[in-house]
N, C-alpha and C. Protein backbone atom coordinates (compact mmCIF):
# COMPACT_ATOMS: atom_id res chain seq x y z
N UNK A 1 -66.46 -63.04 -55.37
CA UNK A 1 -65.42 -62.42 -54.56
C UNK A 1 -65.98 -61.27 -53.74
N UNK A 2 -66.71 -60.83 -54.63
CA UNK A 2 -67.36 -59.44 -53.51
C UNK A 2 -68.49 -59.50 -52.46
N UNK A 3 -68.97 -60.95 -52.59
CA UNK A 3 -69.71 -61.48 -51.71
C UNK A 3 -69.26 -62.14 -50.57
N UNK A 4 -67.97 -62.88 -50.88
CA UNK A 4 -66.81 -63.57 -49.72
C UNK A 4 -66.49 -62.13 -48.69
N UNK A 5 -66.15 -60.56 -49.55
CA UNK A 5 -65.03 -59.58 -48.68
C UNK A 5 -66.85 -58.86 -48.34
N UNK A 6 -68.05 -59.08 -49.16
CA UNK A 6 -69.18 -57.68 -47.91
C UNK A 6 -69.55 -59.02 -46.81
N UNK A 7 -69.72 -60.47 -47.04
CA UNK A 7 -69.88 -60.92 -45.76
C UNK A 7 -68.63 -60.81 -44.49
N UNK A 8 -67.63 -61.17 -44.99
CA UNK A 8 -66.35 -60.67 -43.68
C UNK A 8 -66.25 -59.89 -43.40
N UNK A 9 -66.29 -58.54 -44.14
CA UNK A 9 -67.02 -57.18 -43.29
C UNK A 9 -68.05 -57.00 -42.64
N UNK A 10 -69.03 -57.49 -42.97
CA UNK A 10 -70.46 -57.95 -41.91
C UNK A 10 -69.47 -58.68 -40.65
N UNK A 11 -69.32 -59.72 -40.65
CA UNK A 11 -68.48 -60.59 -39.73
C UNK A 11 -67.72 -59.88 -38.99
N UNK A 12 -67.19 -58.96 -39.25
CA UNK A 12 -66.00 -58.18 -38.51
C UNK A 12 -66.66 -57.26 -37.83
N UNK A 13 -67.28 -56.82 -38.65
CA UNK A 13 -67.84 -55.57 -37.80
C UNK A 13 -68.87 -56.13 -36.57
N UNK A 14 -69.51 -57.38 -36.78
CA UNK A 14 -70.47 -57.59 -35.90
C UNK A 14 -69.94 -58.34 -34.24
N UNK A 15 -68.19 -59.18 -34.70
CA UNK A 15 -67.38 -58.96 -34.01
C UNK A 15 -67.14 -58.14 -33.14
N UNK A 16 -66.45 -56.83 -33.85
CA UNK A 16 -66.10 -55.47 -33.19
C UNK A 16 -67.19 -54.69 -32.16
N UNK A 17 -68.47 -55.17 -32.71
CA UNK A 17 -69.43 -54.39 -31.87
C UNK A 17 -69.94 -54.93 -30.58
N UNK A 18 -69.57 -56.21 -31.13
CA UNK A 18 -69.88 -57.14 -29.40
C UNK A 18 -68.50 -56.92 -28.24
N UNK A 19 -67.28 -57.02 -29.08
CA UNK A 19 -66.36 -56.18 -28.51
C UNK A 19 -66.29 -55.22 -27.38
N UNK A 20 -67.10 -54.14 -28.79
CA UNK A 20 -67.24 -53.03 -27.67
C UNK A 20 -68.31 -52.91 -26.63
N UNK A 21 -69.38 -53.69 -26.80
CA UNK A 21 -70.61 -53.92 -26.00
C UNK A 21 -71.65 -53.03 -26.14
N UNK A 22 -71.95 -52.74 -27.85
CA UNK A 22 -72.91 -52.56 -28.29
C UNK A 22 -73.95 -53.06 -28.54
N UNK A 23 -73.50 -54.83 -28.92
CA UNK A 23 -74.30 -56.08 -28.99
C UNK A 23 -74.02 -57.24 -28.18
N UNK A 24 -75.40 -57.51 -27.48
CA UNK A 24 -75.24 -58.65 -26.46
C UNK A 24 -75.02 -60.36 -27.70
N UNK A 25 -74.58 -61.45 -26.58
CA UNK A 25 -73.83 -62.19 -27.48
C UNK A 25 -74.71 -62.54 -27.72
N UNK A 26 -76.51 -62.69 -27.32
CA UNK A 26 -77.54 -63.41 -27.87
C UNK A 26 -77.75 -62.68 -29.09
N UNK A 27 -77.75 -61.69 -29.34
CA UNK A 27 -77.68 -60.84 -30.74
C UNK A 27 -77.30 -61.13 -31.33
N UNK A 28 -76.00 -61.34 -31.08
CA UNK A 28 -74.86 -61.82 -32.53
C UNK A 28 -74.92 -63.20 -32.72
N UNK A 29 -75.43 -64.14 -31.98
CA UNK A 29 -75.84 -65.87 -32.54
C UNK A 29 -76.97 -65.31 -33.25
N UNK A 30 -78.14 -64.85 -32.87
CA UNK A 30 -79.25 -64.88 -33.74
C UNK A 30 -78.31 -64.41 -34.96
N UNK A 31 -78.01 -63.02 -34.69
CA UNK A 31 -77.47 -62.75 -36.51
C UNK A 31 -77.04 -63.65 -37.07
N UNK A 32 -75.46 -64.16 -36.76
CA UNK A 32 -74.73 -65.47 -37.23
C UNK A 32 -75.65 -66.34 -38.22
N UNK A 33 -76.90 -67.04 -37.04
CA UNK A 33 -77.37 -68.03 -37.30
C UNK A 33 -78.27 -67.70 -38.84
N UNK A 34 -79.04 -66.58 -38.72
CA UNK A 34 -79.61 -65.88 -39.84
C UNK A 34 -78.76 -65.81 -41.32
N UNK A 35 -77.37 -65.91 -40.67
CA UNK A 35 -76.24 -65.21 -42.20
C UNK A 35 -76.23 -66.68 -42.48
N UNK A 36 -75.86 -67.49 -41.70
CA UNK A 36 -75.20 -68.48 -41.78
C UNK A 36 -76.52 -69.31 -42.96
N UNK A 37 -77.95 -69.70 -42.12
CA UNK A 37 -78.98 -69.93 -43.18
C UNK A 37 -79.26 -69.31 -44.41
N UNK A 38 -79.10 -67.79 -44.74
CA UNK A 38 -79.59 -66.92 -45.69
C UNK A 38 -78.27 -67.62 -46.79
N UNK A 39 -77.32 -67.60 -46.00
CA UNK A 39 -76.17 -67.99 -46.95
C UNK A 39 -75.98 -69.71 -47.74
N UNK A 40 -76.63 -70.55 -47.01
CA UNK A 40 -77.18 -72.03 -47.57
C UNK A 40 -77.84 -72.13 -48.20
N UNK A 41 -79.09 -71.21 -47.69
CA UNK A 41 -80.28 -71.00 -48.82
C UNK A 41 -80.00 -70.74 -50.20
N UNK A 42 -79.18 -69.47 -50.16
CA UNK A 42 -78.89 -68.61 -51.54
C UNK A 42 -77.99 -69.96 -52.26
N UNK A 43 -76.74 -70.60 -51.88
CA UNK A 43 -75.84 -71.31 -52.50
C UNK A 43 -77.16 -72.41 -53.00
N UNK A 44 -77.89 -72.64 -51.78
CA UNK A 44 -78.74 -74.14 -52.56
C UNK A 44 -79.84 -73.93 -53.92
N UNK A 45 -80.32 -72.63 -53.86
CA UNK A 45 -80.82 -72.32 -54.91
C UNK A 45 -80.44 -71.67 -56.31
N UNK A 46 -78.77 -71.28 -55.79
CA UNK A 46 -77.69 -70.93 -56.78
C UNK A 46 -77.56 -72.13 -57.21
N UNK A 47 -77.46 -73.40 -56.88
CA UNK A 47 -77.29 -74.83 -57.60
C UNK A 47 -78.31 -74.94 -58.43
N UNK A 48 -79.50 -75.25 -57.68
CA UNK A 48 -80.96 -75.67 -58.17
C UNK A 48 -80.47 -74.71 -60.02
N UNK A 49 -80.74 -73.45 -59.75
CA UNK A 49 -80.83 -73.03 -60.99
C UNK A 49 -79.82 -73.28 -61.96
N UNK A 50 -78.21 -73.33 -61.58
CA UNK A 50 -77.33 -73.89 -62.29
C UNK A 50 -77.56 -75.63 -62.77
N UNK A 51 -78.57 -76.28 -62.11
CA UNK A 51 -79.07 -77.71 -62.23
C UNK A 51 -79.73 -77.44 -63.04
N UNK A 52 -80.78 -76.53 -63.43
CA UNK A 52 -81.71 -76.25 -64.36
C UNK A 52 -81.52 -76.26 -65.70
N UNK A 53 -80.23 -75.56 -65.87
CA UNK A 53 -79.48 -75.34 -67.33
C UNK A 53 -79.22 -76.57 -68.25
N UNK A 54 -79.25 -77.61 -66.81
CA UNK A 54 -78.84 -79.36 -67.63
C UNK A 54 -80.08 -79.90 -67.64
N UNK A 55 -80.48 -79.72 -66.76
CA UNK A 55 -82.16 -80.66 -66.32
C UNK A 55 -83.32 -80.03 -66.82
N UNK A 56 -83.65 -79.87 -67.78
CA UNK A 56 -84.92 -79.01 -68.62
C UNK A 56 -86.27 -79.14 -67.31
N UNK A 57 -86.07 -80.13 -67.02
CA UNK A 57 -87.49 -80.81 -65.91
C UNK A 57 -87.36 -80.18 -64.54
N UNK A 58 -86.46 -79.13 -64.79
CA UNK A 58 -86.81 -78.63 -63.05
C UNK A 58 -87.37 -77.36 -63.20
């Protein structure tokens, strides 16, 4: 849960700043794209290790 409400605060705020035209929109895709991977990564290796607990062989 506290990982769902500090990424939508990331999200919002990075929103708000392109908003105001602090950040150009190529900025905020690179970020996006960065959260968006860092965040697949982490879930796919949050599996892997929850796979581990059953699968002695990984």
């Amino acid at each position: 849960m506290v990982t769902v409400l500090g990424t939508s605060m990331v999200l919002f705020t990075v929103i708000y700043a392109e908003k105001k035209g602090w950040v150009d929109k190529e900025k905020v895709r690179v970020i996006m794209q960065v959260g968006m991977n860092a965040g697949i990564l982490g879930s796919l290796l949050y599996f892997l290790y929850t796979l581990s607990s059953f699968l002695p062989f990984l």
